[in-house]
PDB file of N, CA and C in Angstrom:
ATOM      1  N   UNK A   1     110.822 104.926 134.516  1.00  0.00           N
ATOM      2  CA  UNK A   1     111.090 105.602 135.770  1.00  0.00           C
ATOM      3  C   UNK A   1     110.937 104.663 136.961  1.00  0.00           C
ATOM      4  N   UNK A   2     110.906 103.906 137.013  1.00  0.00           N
ATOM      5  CA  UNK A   2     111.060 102.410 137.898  1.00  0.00           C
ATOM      6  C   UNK A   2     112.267 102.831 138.730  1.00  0.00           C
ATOM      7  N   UNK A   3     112.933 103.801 138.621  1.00  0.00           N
ATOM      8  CA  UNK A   3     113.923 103.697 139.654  1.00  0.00           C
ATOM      9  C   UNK A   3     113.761 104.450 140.790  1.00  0.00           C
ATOM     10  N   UNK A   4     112.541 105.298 140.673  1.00  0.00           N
ATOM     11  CA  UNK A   4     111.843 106.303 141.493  1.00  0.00           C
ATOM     12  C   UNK A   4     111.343 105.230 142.680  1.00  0.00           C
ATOM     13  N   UNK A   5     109.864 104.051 142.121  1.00  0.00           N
ATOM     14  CA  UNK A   5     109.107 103.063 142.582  1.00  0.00           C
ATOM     15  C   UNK A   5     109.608 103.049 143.927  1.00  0.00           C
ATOM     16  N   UNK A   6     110.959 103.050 144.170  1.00  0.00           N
ATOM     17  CA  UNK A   6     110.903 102.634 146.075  1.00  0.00           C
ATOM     18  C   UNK A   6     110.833 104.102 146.644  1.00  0.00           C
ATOM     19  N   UNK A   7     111.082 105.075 146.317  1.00  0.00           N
ATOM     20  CA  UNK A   7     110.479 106.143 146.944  1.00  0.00           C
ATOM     21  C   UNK A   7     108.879 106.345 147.266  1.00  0.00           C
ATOM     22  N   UNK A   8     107.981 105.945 146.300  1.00  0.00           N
ATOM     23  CA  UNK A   8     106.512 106.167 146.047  1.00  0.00           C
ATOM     24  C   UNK A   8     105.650 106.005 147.721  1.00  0.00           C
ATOM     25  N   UNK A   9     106.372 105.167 148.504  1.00  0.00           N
ATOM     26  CA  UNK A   9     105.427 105.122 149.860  1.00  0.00           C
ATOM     27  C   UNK A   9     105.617 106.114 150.927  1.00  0.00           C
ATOM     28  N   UNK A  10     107.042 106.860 150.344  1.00  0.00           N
ATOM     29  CA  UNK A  10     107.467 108.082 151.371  1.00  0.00           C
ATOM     30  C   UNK A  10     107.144 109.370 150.305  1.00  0.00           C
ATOM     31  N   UNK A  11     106.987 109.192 149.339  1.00  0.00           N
ATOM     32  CA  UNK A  11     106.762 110.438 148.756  1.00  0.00           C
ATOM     33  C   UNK A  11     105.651 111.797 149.333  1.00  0.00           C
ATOM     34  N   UNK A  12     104.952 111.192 149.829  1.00  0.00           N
ATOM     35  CA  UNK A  12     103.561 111.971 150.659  1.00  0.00           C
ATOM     36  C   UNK A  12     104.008 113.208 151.569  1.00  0.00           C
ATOM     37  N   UNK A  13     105.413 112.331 152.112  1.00  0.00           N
ATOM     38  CA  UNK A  13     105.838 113.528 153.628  1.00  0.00           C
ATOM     39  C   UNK A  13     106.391 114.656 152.475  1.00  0.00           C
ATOM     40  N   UNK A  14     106.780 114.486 151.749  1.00  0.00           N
ATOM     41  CA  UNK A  14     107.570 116.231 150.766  1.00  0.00           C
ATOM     42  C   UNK A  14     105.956 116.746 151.078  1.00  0.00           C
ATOM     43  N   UNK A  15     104.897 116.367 150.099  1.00  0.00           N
ATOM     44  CA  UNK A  15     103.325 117.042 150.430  1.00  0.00           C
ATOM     45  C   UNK A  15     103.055 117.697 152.007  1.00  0.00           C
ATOM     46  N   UNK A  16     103.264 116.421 152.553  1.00  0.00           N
ATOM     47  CA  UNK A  16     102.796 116.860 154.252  1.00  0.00           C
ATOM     48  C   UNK A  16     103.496 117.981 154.934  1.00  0.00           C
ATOM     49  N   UNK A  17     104.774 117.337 155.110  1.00  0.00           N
ATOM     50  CA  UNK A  17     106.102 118.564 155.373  1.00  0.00           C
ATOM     51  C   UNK A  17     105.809 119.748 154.981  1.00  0.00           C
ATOM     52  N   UNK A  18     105.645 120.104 153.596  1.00  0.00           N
ATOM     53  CA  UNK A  18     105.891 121.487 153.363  1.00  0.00           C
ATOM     54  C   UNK A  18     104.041 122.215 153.837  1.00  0.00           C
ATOM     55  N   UNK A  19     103.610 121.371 153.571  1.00  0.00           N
ATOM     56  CA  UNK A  19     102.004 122.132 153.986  1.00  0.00           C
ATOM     57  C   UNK A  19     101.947 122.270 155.474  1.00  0.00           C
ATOM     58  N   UNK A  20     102.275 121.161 156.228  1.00  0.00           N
ATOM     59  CA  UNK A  20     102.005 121.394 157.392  1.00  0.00           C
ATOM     60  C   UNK A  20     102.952 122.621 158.232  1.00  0.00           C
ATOM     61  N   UNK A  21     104.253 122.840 157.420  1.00  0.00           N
ATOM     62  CA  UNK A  21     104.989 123.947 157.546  1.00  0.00           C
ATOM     63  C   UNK A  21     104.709 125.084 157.344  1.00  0.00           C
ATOM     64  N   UNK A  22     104.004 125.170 156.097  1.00  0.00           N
ATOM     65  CA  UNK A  22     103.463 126.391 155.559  1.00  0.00           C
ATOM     66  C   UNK A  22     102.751 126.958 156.691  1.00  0.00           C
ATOM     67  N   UNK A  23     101.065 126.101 157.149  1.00  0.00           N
ATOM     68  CA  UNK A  23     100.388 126.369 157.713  1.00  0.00           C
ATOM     69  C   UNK A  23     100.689 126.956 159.274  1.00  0.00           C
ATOM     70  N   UNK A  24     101.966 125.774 159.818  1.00  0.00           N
ATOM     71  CA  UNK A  24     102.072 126.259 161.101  1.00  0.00           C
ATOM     72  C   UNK A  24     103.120 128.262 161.134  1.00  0.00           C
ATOM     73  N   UNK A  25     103.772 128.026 160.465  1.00  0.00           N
ATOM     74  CA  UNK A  25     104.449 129.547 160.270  1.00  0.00           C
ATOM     75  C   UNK A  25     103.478 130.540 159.948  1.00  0.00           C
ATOM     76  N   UNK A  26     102.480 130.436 159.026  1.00  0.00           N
ATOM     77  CA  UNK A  26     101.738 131.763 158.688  1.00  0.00           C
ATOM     78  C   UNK A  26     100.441 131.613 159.921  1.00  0.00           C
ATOM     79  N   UNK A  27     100.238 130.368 160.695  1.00  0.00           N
ATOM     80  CA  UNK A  27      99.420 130.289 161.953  1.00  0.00           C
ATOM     81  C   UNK A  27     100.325 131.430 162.685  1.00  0.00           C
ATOM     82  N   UNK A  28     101.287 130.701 163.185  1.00  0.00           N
ATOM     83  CA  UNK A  28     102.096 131.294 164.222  1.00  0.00           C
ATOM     84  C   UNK A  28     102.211 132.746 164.312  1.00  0.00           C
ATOM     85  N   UNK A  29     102.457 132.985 163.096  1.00  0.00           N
ATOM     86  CA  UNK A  29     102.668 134.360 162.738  1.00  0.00           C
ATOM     87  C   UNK A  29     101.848 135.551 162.993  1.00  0.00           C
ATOM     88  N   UNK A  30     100.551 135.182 162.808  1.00  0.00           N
ATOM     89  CA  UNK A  30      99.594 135.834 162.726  1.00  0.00           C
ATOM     90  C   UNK A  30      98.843 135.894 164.298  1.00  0.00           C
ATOM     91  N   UNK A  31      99.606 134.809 165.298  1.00  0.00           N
ATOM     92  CA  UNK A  31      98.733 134.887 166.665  1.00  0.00           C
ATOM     93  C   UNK A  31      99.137 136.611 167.500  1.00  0.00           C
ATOM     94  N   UNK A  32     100.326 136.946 167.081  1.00  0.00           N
ATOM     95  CA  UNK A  32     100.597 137.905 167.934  1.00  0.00           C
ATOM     96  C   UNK A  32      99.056 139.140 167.525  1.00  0.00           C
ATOM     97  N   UNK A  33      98.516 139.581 168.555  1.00  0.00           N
ATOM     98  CA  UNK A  33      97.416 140.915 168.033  1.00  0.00           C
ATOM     99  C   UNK A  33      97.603 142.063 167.193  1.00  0.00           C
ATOM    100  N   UNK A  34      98.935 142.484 167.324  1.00  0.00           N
ATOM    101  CA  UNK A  34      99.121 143.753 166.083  1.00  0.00           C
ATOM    102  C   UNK A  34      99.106 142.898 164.722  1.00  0.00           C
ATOM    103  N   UNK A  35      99.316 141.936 164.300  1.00  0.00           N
ATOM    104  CA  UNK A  35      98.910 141.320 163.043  1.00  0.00           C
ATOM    105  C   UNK A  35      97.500 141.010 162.572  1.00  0.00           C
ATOM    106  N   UNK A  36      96.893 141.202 163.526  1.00  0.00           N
ATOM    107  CA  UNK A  36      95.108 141.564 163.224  1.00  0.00           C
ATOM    108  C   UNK A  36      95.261 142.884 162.468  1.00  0.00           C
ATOM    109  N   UNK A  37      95.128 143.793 162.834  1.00  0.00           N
ATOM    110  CA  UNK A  37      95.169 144.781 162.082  1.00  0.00           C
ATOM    111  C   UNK A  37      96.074 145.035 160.429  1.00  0.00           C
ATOM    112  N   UNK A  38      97.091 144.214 160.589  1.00  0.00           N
ATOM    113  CA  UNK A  38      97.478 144.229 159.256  1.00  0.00           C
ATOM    114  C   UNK A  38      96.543 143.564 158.343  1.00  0.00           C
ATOM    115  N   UNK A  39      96.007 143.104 159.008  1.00  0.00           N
ATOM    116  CA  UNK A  39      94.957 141.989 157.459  1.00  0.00           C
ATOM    117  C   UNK A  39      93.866 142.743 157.150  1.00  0.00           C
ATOM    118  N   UNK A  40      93.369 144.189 158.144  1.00  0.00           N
ATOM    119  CA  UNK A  40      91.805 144.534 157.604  1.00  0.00           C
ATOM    120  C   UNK A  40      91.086 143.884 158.193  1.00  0.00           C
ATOM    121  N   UNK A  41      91.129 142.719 158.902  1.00  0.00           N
ATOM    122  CA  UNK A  41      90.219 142.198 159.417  1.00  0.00           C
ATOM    123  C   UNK A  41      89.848 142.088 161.220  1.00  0.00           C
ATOM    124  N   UNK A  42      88.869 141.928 161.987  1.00  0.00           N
ATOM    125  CA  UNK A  42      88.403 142.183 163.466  1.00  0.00           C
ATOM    126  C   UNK A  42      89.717 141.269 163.828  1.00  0.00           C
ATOM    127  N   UNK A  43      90.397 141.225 164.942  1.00  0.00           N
ATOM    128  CA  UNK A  43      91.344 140.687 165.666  1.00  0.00           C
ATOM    129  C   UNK A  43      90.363 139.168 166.023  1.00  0.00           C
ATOM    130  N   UNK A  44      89.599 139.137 166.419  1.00  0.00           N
ATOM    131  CA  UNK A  44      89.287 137.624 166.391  1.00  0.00           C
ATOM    132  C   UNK A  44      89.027 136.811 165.569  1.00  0.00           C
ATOM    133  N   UNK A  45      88.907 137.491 164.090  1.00  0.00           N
ATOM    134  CA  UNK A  45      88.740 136.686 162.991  1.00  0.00           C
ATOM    135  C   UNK A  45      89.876 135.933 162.473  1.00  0.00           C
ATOM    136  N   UNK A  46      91.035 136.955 162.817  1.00  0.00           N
ATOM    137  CA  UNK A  46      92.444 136.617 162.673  1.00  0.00           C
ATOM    138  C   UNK A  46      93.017 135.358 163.913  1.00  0.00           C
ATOM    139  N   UNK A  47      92.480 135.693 164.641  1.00  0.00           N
ATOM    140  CA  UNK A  47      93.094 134.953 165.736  1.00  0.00           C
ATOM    141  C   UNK A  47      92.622 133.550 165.515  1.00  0.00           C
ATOM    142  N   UNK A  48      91.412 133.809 165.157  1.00  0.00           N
ATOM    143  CA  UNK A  48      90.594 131.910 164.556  1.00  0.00           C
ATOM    144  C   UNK A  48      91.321 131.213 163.727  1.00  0.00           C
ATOM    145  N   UNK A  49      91.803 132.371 162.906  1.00  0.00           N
ATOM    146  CA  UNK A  49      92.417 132.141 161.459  1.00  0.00           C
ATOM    147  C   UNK A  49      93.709 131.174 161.619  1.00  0.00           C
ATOM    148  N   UNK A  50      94.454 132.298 162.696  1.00  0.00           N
ATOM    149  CA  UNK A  50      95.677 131.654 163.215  1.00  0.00           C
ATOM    150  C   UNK A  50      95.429 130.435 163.398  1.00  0.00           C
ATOM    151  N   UNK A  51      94.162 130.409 164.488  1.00  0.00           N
ATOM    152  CA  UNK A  51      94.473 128.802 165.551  1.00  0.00           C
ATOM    153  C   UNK A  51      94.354 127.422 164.380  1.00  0.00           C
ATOM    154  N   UNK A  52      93.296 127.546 163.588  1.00  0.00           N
ATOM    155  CA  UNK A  52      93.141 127.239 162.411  1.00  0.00           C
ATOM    156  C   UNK A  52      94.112 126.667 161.580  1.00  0.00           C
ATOM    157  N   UNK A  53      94.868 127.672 161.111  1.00  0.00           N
ATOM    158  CA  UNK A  53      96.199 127.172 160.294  1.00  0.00           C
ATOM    159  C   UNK A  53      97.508 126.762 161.500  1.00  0.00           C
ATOM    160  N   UNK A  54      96.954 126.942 162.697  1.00  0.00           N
ATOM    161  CA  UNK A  54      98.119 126.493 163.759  1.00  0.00           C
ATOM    162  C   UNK A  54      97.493 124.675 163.810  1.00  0.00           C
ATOM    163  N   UNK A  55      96.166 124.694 163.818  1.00  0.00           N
ATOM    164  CA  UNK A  55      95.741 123.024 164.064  1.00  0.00           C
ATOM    165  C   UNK A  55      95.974 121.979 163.097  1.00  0.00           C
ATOM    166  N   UNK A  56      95.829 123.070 162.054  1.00  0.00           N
ATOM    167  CA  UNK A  56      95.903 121.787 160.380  1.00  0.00           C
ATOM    168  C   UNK A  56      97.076 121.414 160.437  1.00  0.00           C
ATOM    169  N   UNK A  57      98.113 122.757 160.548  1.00  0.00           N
ATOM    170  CA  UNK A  57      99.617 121.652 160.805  1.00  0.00           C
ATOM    171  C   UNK A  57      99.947 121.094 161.385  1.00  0.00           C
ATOM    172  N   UNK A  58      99.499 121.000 162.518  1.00  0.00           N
ATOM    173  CA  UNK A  58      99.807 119.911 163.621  1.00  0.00           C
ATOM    174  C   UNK A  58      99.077 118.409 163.435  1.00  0.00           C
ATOM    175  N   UNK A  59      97.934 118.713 162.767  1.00  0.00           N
ATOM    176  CA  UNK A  59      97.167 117.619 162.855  1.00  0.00           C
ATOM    177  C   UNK A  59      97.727 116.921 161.768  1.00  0.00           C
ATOM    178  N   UNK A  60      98.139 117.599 160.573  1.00  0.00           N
ATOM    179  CA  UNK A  60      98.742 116.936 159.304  1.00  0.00           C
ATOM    180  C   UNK A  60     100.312 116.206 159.579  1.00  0.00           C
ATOM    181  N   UNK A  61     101.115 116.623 160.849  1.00  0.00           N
ATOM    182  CA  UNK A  61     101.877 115.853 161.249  1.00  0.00           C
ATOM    183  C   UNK A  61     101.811 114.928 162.410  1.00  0.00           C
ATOM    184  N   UNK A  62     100.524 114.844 163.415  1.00  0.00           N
ATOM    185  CA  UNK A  62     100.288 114.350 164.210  1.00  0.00           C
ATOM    186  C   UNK A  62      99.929 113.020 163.706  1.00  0.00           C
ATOM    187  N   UNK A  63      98.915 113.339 162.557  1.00  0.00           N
ATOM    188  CA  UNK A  63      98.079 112.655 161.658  1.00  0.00           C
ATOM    189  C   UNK A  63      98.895 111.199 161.221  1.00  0.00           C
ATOM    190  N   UNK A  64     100.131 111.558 160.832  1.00  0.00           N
ATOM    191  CA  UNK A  64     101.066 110.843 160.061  1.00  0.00           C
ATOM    192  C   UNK A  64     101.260 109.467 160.820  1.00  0.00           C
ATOM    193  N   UNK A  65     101.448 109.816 161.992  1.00  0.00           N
ATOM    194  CA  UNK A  65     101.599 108.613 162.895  1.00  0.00           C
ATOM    195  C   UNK A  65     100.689 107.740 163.451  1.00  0.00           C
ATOM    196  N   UNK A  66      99.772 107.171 162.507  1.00  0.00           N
ATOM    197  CA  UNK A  66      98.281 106.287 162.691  1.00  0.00           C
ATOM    198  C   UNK A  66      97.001 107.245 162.793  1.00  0.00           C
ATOM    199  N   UNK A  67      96.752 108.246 163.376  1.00  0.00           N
ATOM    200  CA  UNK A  67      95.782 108.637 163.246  1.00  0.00           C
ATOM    201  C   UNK A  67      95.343 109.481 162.061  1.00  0.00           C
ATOM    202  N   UNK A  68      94.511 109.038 161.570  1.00  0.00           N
ATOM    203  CA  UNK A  68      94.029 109.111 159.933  1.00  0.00           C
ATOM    204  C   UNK A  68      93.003 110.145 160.464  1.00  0.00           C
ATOM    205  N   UNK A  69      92.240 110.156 161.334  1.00  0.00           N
ATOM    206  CA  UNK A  69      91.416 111.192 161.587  1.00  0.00           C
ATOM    207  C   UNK A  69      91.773 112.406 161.408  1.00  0.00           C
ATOM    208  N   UNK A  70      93.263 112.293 162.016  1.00  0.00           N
ATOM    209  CA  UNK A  70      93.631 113.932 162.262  1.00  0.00           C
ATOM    210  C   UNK A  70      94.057 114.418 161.011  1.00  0.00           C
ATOM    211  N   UNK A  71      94.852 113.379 160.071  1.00  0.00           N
ATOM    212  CA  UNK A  71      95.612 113.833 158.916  1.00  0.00           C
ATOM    213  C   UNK A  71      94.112 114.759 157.778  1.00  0.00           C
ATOM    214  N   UNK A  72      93.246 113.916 158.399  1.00  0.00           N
ATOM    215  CA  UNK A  72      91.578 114.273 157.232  1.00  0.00           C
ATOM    216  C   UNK A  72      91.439 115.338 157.550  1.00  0.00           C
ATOM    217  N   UNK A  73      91.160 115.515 158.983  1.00  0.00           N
ATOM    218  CA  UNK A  73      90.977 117.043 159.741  1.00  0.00           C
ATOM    219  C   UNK A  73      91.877 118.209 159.217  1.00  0.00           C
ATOM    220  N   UNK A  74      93.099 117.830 158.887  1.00  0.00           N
ATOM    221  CA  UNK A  74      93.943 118.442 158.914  1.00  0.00           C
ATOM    222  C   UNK A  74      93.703 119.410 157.585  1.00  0.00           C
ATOM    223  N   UNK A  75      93.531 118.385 156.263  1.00  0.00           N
ATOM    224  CA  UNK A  75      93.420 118.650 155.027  1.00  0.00           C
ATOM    225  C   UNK A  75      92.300 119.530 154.674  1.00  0.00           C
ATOM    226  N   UNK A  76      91.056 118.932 155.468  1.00  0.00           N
ATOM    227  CA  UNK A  76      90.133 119.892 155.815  1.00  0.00           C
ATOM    228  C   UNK A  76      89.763 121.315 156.174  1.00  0.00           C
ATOM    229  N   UNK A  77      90.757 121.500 157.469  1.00  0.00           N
ATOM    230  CA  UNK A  77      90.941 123.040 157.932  1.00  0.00           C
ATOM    231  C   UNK A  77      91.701 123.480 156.709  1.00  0.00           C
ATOM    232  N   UNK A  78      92.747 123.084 155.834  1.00  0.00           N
ATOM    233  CA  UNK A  78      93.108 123.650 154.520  1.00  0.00           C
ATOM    234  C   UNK A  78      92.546 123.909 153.827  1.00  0.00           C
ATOM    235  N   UNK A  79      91.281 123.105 152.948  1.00  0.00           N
ATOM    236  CA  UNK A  79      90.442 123.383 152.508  1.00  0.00           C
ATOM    237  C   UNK A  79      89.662 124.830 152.855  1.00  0.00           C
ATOM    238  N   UNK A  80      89.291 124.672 153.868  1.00  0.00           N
ATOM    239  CA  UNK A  80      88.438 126.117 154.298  1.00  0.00           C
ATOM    240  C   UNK A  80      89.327 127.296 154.153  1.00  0.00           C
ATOM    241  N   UNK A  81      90.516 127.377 154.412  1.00  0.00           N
ATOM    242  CA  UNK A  81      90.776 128.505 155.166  1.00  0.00           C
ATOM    243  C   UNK A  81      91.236 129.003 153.846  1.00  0.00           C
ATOM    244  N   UNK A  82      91.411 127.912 152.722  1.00  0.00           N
ATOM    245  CA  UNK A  82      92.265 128.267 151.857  1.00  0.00           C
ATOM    246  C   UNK A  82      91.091 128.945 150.543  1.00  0.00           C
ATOM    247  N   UNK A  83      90.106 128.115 150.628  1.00  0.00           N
ATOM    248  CA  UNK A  83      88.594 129.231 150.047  1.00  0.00           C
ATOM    249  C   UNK A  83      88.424 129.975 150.711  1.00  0.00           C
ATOM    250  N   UNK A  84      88.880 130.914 151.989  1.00  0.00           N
ATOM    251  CA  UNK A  84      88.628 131.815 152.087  1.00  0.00           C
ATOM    252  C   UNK A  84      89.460 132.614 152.067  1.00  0.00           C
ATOM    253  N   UNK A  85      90.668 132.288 151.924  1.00  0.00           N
ATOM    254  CA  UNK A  85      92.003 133.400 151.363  1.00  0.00           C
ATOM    255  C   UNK A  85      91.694 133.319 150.096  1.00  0.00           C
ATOM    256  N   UNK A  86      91.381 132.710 149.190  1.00  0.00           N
ATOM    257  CA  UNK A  86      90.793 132.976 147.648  1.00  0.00           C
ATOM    258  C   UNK A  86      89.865 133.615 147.411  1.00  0.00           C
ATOM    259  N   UNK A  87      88.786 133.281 147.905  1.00  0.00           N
ATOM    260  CA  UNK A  87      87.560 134.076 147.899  1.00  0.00           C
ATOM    261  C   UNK A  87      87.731 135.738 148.617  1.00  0.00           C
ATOM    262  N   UNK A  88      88.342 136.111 149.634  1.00  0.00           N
ATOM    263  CA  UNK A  88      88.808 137.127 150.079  1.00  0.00           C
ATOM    264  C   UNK A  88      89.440 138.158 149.676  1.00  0.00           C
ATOM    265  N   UNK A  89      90.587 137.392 149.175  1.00  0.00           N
ATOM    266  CA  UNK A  89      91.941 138.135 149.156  1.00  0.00           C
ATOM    267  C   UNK A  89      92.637 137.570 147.380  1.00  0.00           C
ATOM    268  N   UNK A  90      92.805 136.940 147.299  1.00  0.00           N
ATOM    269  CA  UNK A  90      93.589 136.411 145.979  1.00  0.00           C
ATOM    270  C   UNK A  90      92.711 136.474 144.722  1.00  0.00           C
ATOM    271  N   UNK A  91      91.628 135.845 144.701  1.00  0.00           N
ATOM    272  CA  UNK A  91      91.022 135.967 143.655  1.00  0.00           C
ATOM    273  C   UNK A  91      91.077 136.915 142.145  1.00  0.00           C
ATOM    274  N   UNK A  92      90.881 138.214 143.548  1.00  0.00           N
ATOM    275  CA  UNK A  92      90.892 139.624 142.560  1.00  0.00           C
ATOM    276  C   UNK A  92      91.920 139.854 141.899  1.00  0.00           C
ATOM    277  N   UNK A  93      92.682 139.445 142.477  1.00  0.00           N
ATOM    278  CA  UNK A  93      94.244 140.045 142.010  1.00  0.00           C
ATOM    279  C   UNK A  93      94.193 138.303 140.545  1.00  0.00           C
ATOM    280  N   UNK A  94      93.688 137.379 140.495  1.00  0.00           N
ATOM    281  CA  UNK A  94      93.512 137.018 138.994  1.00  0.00           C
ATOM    282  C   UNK A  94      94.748 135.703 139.098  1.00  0.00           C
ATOM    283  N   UNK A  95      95.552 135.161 138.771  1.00  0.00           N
ATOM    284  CA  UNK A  95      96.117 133.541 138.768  1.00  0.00           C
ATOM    285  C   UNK A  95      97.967 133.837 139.154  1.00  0.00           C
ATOM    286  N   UNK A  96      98.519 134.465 138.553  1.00  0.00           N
ATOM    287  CA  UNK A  96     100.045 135.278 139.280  1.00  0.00           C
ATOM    288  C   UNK A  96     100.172 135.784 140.442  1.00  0.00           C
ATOM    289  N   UNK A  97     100.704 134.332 141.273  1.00  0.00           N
ATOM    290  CA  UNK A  97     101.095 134.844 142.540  1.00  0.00           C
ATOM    291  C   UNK A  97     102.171 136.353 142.932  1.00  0.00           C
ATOM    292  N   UNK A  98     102.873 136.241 141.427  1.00  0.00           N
ATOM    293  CA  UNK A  98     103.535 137.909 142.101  1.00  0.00           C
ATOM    294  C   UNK A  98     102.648 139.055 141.570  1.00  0.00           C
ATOM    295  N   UNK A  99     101.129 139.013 141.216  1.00  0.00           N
ATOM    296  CA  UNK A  99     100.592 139.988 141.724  1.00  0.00           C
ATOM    297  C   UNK A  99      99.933 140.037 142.979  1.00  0.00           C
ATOM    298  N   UNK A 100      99.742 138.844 143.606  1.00  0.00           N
ATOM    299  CA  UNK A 100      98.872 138.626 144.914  1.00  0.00           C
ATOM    300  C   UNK A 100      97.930 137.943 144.219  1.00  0.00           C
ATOM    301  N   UNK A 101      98.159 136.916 143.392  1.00  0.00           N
ATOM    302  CA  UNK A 101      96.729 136.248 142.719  1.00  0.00           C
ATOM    303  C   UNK A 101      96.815 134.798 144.138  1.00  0.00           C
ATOM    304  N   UNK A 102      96.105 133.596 143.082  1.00  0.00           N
ATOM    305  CA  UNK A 102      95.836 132.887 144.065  1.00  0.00           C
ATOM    306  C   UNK A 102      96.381 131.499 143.705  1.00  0.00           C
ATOM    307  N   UNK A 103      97.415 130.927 142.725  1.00  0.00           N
ATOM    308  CA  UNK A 103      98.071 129.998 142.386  1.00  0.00           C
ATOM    309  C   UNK A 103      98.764 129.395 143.166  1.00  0.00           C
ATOM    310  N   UNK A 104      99.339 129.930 144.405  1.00  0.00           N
ATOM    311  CA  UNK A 104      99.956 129.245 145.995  1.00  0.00           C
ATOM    312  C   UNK A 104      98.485 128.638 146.774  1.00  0.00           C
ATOM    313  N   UNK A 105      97.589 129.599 146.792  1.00  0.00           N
ATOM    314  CA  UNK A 105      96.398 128.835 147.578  1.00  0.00           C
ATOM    315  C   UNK A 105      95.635 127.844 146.616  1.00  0.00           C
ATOM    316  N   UNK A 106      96.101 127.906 145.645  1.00  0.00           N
ATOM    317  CA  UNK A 106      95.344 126.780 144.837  1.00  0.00           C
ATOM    318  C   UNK A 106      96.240 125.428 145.187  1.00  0.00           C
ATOM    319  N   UNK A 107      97.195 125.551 144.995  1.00  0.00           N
ATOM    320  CA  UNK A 107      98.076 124.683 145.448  1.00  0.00           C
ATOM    321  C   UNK A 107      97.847 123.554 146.813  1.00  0.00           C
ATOM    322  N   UNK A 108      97.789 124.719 147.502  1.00  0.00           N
ATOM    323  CA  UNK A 108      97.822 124.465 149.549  1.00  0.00           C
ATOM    324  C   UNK A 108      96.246 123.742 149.354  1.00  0.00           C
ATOM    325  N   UNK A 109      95.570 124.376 148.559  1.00  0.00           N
ATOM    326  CA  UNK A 109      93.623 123.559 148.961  1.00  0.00           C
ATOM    327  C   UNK A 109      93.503 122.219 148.133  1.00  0.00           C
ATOM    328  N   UNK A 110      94.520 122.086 146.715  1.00  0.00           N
ATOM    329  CA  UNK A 110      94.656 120.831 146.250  1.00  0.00           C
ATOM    330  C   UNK A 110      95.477 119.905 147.367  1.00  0.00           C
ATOM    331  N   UNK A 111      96.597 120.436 147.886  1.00  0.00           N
ATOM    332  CA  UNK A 111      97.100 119.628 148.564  1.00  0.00           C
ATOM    333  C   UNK A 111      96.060 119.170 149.668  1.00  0.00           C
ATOM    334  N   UNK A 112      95.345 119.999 150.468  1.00  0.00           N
ATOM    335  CA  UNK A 112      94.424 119.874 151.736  1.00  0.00           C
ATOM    336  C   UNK A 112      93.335 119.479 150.927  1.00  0.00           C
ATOM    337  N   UNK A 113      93.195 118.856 150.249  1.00  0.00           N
ATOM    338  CA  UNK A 113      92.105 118.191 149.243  1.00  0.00           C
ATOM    339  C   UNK A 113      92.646 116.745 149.241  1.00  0.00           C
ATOM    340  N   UNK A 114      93.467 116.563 148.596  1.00  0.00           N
ATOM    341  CA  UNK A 114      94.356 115.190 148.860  1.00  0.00           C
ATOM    342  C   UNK A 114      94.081 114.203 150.435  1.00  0.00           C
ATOM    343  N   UNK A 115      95.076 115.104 151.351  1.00  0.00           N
ATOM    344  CA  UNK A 115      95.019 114.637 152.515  1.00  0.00           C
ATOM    345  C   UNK A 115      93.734 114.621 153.292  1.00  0.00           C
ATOM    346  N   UNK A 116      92.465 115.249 152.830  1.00  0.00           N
ATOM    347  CA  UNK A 116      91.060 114.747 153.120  1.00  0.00           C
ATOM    348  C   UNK A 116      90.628 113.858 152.720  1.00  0.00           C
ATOM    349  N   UNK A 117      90.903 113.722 151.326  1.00  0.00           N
ATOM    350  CA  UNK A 117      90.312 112.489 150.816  1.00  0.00           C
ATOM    351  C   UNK A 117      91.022 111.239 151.321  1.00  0.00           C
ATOM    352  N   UNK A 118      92.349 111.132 150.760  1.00  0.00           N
ATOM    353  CA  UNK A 118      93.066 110.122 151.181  1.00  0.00           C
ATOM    354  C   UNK A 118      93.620 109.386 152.646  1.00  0.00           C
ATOM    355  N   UNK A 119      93.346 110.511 153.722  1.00  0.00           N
ATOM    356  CA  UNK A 119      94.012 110.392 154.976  1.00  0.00           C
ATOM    357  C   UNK A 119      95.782 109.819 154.466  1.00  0.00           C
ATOM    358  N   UNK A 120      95.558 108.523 155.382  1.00  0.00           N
ATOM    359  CA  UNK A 120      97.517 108.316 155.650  1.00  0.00           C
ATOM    360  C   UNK A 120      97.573 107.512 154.172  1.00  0.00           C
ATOM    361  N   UNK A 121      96.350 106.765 153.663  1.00  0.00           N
ATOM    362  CA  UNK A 121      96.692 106.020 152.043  1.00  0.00           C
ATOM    363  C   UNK A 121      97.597 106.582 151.260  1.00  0.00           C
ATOM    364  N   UNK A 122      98.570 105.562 151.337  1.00  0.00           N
ATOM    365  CA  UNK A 122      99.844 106.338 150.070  1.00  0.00           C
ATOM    366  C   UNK A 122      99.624 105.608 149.003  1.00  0.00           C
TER     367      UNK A 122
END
């Protein structure tokens, strides 16, 4: 598979791209206040939640461009937010995301596991 090899130093942004996408849409999404109430949860818990998954994506593409701090930060706020949509919400429902299990957030916290550890190192 040597013919892949010159891709290997850009391969990271497919990872970054789609996480930092993920994060900023279901951020975004969730800032308006009647979407507090859809989750069950106090409107400011949600709203943290939002800013939260609104910062990791930004920071995971801000990140990209020398600052390694932010890309860590970034992976980080994934980490958390993403044990606590598991621990919360997915868990129960058991490993099949089309029951509402938690195999997408396992995903998103390996990925935000990566980009903590590694920062911009490809």
């Amino acid at each position: 598979m040597n013919f892949l090899a010159p891709l290997a130093p850009h391969a990271h942004w497919a990872l970054r791209l789609s996480l930092a996408a993920t994060f900023l849409y279901h951020g975004i999404m969730k800032l308006p206040v009647p979407a507090a109430g859809a989750m069950g949860m106090p409107a400011a818990v949600v709203w943290a939640i939002a800013v939260a998954e609104v910062i990791a994506g930004v920071a995971l593409l801000v990140g990209s461009f020398g600052k390694e701090a932010l890309t860590r930060l970034g992976g980080l706020l994934v980490i958390i937010i993403m044990i606590g949509a598991i621990g919360m919400v997915h868990f129960k429902n058991g490993w099949n995301v089309m029951n509402g299990g938690m195999e997408f957030q396992v995903l998103m916290l390996a990925a935000g596991l990566y980009f903590a550890a590694r920062g911009n190192e490809v």
